[in-house]
Structure formats: C-alpha cells, structure tokens
Protein backbone atom coordinates (compact mmCIF):
# COMPACT_ATOMS: atom_id res chain seq x y z
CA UNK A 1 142.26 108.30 127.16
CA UNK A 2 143.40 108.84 123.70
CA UNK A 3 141.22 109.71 120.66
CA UNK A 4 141.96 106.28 119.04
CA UNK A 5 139.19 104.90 120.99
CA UNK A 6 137.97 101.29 120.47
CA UNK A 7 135.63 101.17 117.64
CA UNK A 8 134.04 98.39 118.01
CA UNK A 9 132.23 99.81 121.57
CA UNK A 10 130.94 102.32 119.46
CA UNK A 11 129.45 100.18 116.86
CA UNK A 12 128.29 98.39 120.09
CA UNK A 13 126.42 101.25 121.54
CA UNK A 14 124.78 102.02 118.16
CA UNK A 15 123.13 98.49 118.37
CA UNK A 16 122.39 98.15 122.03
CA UNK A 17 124.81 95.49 122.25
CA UNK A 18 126.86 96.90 124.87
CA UNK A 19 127.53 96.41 128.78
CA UNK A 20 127.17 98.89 131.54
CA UNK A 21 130.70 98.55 131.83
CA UNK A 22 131.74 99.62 128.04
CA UNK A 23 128.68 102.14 127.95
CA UNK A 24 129.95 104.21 130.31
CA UNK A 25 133.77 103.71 129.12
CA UNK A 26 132.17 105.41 126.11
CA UNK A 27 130.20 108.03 127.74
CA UNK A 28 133.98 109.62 129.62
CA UNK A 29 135.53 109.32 126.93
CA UNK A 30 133.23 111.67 124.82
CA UNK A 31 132.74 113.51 127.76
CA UNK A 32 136.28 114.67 127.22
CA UNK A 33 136.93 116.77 124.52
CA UNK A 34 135.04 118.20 121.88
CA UNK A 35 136.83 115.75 119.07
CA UNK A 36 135.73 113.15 120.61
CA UNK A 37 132.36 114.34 120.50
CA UNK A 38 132.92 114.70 116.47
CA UNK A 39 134.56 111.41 115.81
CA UNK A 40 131.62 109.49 117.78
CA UNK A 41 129.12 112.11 115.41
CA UNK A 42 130.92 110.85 112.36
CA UNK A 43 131.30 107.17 113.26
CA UNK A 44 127.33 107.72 114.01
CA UNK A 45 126.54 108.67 110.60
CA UNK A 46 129.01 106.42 109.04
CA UNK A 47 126.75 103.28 110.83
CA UNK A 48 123.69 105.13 109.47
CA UNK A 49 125.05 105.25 106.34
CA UNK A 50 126.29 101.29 106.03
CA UNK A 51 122.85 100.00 107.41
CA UNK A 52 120.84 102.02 104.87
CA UNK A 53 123.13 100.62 102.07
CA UNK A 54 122.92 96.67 103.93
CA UNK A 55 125.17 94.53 101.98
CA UNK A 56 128.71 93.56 102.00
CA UNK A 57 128.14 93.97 98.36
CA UNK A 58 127.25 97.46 98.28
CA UNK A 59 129.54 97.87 100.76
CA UNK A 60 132.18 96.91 98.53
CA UNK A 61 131.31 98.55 95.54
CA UNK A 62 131.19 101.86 97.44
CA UNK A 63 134.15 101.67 99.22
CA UNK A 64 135.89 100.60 95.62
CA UNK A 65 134.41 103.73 94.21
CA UNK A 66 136.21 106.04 97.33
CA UNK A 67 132.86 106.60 98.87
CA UNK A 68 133.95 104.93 102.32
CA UNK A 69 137.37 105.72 102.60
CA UNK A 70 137.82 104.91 106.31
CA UNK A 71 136.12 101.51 105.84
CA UNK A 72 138.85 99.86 106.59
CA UNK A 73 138.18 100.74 110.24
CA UNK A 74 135.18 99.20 110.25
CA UNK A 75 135.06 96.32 112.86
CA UNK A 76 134.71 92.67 111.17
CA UNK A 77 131.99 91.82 113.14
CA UNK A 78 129.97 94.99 111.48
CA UNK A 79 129.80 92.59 108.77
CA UNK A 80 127.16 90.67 110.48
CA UNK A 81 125.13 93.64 110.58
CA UNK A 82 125.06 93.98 107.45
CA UNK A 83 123.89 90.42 106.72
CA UNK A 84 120.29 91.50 108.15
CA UNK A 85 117.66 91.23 105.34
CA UNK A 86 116.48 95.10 105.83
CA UNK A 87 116.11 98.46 104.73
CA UNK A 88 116.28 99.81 107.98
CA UNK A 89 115.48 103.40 108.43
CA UNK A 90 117.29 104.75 111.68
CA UNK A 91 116.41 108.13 112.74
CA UNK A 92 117.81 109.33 116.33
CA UNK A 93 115.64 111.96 117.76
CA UNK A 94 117.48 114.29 119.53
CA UNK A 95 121.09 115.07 119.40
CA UNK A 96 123.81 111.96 118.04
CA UNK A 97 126.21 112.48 121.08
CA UNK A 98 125.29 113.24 124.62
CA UNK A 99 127.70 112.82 127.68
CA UNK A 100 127.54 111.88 131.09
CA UNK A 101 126.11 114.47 132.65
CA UNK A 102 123.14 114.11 129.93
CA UNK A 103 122.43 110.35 130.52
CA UNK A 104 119.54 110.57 131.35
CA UNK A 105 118.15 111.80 128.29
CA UNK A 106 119.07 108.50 126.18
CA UNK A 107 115.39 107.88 127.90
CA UNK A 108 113.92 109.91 125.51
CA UNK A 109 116.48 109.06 122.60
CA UNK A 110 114.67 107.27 120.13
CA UNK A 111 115.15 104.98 117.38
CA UNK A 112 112.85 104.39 114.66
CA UNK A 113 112.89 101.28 112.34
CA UNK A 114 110.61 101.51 108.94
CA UNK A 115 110.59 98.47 106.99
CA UNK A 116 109.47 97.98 103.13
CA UNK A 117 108.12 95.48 101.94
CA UNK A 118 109.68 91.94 101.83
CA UNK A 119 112.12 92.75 104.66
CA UNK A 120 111.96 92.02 108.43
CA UNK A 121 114.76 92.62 111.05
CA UNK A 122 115.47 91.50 114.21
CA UNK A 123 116.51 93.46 117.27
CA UNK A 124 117.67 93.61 121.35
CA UNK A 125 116.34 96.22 123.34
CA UNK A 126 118.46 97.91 126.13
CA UNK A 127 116.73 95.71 128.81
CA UNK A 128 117.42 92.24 126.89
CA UNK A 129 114.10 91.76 125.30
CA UNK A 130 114.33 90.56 122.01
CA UNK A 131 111.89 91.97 119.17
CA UNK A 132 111.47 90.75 115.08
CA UNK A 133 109.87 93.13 113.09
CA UNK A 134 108.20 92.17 110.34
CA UNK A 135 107.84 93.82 106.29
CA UNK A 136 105.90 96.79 106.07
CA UNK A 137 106.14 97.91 110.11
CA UNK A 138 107.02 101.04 112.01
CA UNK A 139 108.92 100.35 115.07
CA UNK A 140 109.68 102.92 117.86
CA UNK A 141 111.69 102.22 120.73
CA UNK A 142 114.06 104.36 123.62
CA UNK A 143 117.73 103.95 123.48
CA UNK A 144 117.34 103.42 127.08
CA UNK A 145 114.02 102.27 129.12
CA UNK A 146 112.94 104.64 131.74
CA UNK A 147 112.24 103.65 136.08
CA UNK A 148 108.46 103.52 135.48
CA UNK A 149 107.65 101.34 132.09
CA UNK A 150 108.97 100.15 129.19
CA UNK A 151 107.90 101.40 125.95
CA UNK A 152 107.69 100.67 122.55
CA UNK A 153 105.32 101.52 119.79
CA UNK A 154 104.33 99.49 116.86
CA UNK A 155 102.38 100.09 113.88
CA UNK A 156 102.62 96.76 112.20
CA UNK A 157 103.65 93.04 113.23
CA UNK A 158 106.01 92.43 115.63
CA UNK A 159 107.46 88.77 117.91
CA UNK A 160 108.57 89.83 121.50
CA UNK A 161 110.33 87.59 123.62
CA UNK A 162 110.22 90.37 126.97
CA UNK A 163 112.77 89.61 129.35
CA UNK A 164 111.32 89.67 132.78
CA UNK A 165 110.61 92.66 134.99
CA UNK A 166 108.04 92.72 137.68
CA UNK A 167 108.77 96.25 138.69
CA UNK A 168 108.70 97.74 134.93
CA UNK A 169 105.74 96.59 132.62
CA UNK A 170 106.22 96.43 129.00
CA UNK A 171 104.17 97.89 126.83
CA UNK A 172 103.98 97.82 123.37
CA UNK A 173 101.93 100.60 122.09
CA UNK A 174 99.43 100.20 118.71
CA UNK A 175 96.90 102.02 116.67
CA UNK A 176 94.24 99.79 117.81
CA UNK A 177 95.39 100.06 122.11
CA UNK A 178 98.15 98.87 124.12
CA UNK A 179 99.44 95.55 125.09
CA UNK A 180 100.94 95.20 128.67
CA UNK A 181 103.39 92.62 130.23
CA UNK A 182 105.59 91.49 132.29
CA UNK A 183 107.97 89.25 130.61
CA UNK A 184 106.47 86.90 127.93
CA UNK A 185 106.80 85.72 124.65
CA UNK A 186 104.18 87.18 121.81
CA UNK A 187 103.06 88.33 118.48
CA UNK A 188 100.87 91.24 117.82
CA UNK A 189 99.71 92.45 114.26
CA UNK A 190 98.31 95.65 114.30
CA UNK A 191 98.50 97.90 110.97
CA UNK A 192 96.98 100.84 110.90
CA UNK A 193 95.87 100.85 107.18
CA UNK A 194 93.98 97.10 108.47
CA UNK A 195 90.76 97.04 110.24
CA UNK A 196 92.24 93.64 111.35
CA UNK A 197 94.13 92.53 114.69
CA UNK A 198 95.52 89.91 116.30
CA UNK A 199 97.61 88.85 119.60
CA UNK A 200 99.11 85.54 119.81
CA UNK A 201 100.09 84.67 123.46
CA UNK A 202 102.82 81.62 123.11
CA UNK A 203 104.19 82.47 127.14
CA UNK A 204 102.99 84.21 130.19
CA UNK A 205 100.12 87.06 130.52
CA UNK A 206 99.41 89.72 128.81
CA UNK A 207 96.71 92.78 129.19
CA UNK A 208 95.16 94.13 126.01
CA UNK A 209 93.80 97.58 126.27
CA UNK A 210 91.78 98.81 123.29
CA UNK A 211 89.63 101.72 121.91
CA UNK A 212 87.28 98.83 120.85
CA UNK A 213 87.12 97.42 124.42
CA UNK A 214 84.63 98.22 126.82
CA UNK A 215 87.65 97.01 129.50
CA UNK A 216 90.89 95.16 129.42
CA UNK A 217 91.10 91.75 128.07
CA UNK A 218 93.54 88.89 130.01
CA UNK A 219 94.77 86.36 128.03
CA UNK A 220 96.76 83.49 129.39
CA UNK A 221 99.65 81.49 127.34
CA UNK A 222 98.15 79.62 124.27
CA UNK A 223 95.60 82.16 123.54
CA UNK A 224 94.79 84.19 120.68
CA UNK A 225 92.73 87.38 120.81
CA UNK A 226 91.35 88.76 117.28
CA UNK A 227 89.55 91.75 116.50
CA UNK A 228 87.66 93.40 113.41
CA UNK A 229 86.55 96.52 113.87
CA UNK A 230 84.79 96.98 117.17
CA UNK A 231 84.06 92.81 117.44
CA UNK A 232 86.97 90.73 118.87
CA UNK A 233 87.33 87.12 119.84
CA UNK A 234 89.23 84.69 122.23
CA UNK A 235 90.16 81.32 121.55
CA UNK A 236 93.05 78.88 122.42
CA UNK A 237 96.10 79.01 119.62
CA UNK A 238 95.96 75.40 117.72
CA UNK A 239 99.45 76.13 116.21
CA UNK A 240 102.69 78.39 116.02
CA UNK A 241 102.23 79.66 112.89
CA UNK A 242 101.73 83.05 113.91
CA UNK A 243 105.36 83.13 115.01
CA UNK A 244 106.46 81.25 111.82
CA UNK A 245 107.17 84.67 110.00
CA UNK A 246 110.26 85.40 111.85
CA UNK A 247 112.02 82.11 110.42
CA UNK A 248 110.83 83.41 107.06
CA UNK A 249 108.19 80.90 106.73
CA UNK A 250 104.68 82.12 105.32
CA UNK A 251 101.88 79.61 107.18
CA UNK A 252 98.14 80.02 106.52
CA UNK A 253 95.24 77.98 107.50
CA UNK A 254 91.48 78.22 106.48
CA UNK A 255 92.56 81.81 104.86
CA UNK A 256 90.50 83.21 102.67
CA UNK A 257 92.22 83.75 99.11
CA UNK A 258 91.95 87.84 99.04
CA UNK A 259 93.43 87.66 102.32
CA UNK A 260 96.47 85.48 101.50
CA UNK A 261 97.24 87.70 98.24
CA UNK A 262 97.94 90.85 100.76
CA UNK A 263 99.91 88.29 102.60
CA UNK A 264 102.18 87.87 99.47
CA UNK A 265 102.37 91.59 98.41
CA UNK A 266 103.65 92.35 101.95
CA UNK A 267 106.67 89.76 101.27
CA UNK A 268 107.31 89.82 98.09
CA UNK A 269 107.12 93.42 97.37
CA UNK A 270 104.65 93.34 94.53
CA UNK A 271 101.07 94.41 93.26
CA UNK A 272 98.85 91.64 92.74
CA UNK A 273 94.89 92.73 91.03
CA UNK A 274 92.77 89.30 91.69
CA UNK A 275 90.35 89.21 88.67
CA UNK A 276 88.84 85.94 89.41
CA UNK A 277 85.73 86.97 91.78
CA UNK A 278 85.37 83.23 91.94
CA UNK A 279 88.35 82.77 94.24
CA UNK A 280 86.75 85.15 96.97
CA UNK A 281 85.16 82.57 98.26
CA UNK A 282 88.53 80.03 98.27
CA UNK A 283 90.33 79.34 101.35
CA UNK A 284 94.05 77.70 101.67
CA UNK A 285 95.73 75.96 104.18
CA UNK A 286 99.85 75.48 103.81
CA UNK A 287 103.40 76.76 104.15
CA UNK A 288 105.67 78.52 101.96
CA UNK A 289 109.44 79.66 102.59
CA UNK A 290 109.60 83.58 101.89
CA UNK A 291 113.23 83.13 100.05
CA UNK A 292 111.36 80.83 97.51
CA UNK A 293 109.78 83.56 95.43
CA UNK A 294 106.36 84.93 94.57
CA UNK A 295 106.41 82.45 91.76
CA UNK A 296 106.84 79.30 93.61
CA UNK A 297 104.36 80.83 96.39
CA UNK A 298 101.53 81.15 93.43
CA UNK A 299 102.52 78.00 92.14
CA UNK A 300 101.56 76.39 95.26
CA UNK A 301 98.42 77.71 95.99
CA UNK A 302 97.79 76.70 92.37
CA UNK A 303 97.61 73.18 92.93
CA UNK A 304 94.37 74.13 95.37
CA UNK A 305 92.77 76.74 93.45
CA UNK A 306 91.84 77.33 89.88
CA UNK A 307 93.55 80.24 88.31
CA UNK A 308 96.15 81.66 86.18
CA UNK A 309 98.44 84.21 86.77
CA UNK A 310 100.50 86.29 84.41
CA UNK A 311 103.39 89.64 85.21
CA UNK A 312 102.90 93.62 83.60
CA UNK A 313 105.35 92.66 80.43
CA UNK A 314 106.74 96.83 82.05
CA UNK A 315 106.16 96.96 85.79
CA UNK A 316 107.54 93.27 86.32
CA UNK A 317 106.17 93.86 89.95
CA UNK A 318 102.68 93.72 88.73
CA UNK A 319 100.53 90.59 88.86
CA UNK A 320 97.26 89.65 87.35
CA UNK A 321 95.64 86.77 88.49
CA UNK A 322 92.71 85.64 86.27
C-alpha cells in the first residue's frame, strides 16, 4: 500500500464514522512504515486544527492567507463538519497514532468535547449511539467501548439515543451519580456548578444511581426524575420539551423568571443582572428558536412580564434588566 492513502478514511476514523472494514484498512497501513505514522499525525492535527476554527469561512480566509496550504486535500464532505454550530475542544489522551498490535488501547483513547456557551454539537459513538451535547457541557467519551460497559461522562446536558446492547450497559457518568441503560432514548442535565438535576426518560429503562440516593431509582419511558440537593422527585413527562434543545428550540413551562434568565445566558452567550426583585416571583410558559437572538427571546417574555431591559453601551454582552 502506497503512502497516498485515502483521505477521506482518515477523516472518517477521526469522527467515528468508519466501518470495521476501513478501520482496520487504516490500522495496516500505519502499521507499515514510520511515514505513515507521520502523515496520519499530521492529518490528525490538521482535523484538530479545522474543527477548532469551524467555518468554511474561516476556513477560507486561512487557507487564502497560506495558513492551510494542503487544504486542497481536504475531502468535500469535511465541509459538513465544519457546518456544526461548535467550538469543539478535542483533546486525544494518549498518543495520535497507534497500530495494530496496540488496538486495544483505543479503549482507553479518549476524546473530550468542551462547549461555550451558545453552541451544542451532535455526535456518534463507536457503538452507534447517537449523543447532542448541549452549550456549556463537558463531554468524555472512548474512541472505542470496552467488553464490559460503555462509558461516557458528562458534566452538563446531554440527548442519548443508545443503540441497544443487552450484554454492555451504558452508562453515562455525572457529578451528581450515574445513569445506566440498555438502549434507550434520554436527556440528563447535570452541571456541576447547579444544585439542580434532571432525567427525562422518552424510551426504555433507565437506573439512576446517586450520592443523594439512599438506593437506585427505576424509571420507566415517560418519566421524569428531578432532584435539588439531597430531595428528588418522580413524575410522568407531560411534554418533549426537554428534548426540544437539540432542534435549537428553547421551551419553558411554569419557570420561574431567575431561572429562565440562566437559560438565556447559557444560549446566547451573555451576562444578564435581573434588577427587578419583583420578577422573582414571575413564571413563563413558551417557546423561542435559539437562532432568533437574545433580543427577540426578551422581547417575548416581555409581552408576559413587566420589565425593561437595556445592553453595557462597552461590554455589548451585558444586560440589565430593570
């Protein structure tokens, strides 16, 4: 095998959107020579390089300026990629090549995804399971799943639609415990900074094990499990809207004002000082698309709540709300 090797099953591996098939194709061929090893190093920091800078535009602009100057071997569907609507930090733990004598330790490969605020990203895990991660999240995950469980930890909000496997439980690891399944479709917000958490169950079973539990909790599909500090509650789910996020769709129901201003600073990446005590005591029901802005968001809730709201005329990300 030559060293022009087939970029696009490299770009393929770095996204876990590769077959068995092509993953090993990829594995002899680095296995081969010592350039090969370098070219998959640099074509590994070239990916890290275009996802931190996401944005054909940026893409452009650098390549224009002779920073990328083999993008033109960048695959077309890479593009796509950089269509997501993140700031994704990637860090591989470990060494960036490996070969096939060291498969094995793509178990304990890991990547790490840290979002800012007002960005979310959606992934596919080596097993199939689909995850969205949500503004302001940490999410950790194996390049490849182990033979005894499967996984991931989370220190934010997260969907998971967990493709079935009776023989290797998922489990999504928080600050607040661990959630266990077996393949199901969920949404769990857990940030450590909240004293707040919640599970929304939309498919199958789940087991949630936390440090505020005297023992496991079951819930069944259509249930929602919330906790606050060492109290916690079950109840049935009487929407989706917990899910909504992940279509970029803000939906709130009976929240308390306070609560639905941190809501807004985590999507719209701003600051926002409440100096109406008043409205600690309002609660809002709606929905609001994310790409609409923070102005049409307060602009809305205006129409059920009495206040005015006005930017720092020098930190433009600064809102007072009086």
């Amino acid at each position: 095998m030559n060293q022009e090797f087939d970029k696009n099953i490299m770009y393929k591996f770095f996204t876990r959107n590769i077959t068995a098939g092509e993953e090993q194709q990829l594995l002899d061929w680095i296995d081969e020579s010592g350039d090969n090893k370098d070219i998959f190093l640099s074509e590994r920091k070239m990916y890290n390089r275009l996802i931190l800078n996401i944005g054909e535009k940026n893409l452009i602009d650098s390549a224009s300026a002779g920073e990328y100057n083999k993008v033109k071997r960048i695959p077309v569907w890479i593009k796509e990629v950089l269509k997501i609507s993140a700031v994704i930090l990637l860090v591989l733990g470990g060494a960036y090549f490996f070969n096939k004598h060291q498969y094995n330790n793509l178990q304990t490969l890991s990547n790490e995804i840290v979002l800012p605020a007002g960005e979310r990203v959606s992934l596919t895990l080596s097993d199939g399971t689909k995850v969205w991660v949500n503004a302001k999240s940490k999410f950790t995950y194996p390049a490849l799943f182990g033979d005894k469980e499967r996984r991931v930890l989370l220190d934010g909000e997260a969907f998971f639609d967990v493709t079935s496997n009776k023989k290797l439980p998922f489990i999504v690891e928080t600050p607040k415990g661990e959630v266990k399944v077996l393949g199901t479709e969920f949404n769990v917000d857990a940030y450590s900074h909240s004293p707040k958490m919640t599970i929304s169950l939309f498919k199958g079973k789940v087991e949630f094990s936390g440090i505020m539990l005297p023992k496991p909790v079951i819930l069944a599909a259509n249930e929602y499990f919330e906790s606050v500090g060492n109290e916690y509650t079950v109840k049935m789910l009487e929407n989706y809207s917990a899910a909504m996020w992940k279509d970029g769709i803000i939906a709130f129901k009976d929240t308390p004002f306070p609560e639905l201003i941190k809501t807004f600073e985590k999507y719209y990446d701003v600051k926002i000082y409440i100096q109406n005590p008043n409205l600690s005591n309002t609660e809002l029901t709606g929905k609001i698309r994310v790409n609409d802005g923070i102005e049409h968001a307060l602009k809305v809730i205006q129409k059920n709540s009495d206040f005015k709201y006005k930017r720092d005329s020098e930190e433009n990300n600064i809102i007072y709300i009086n």
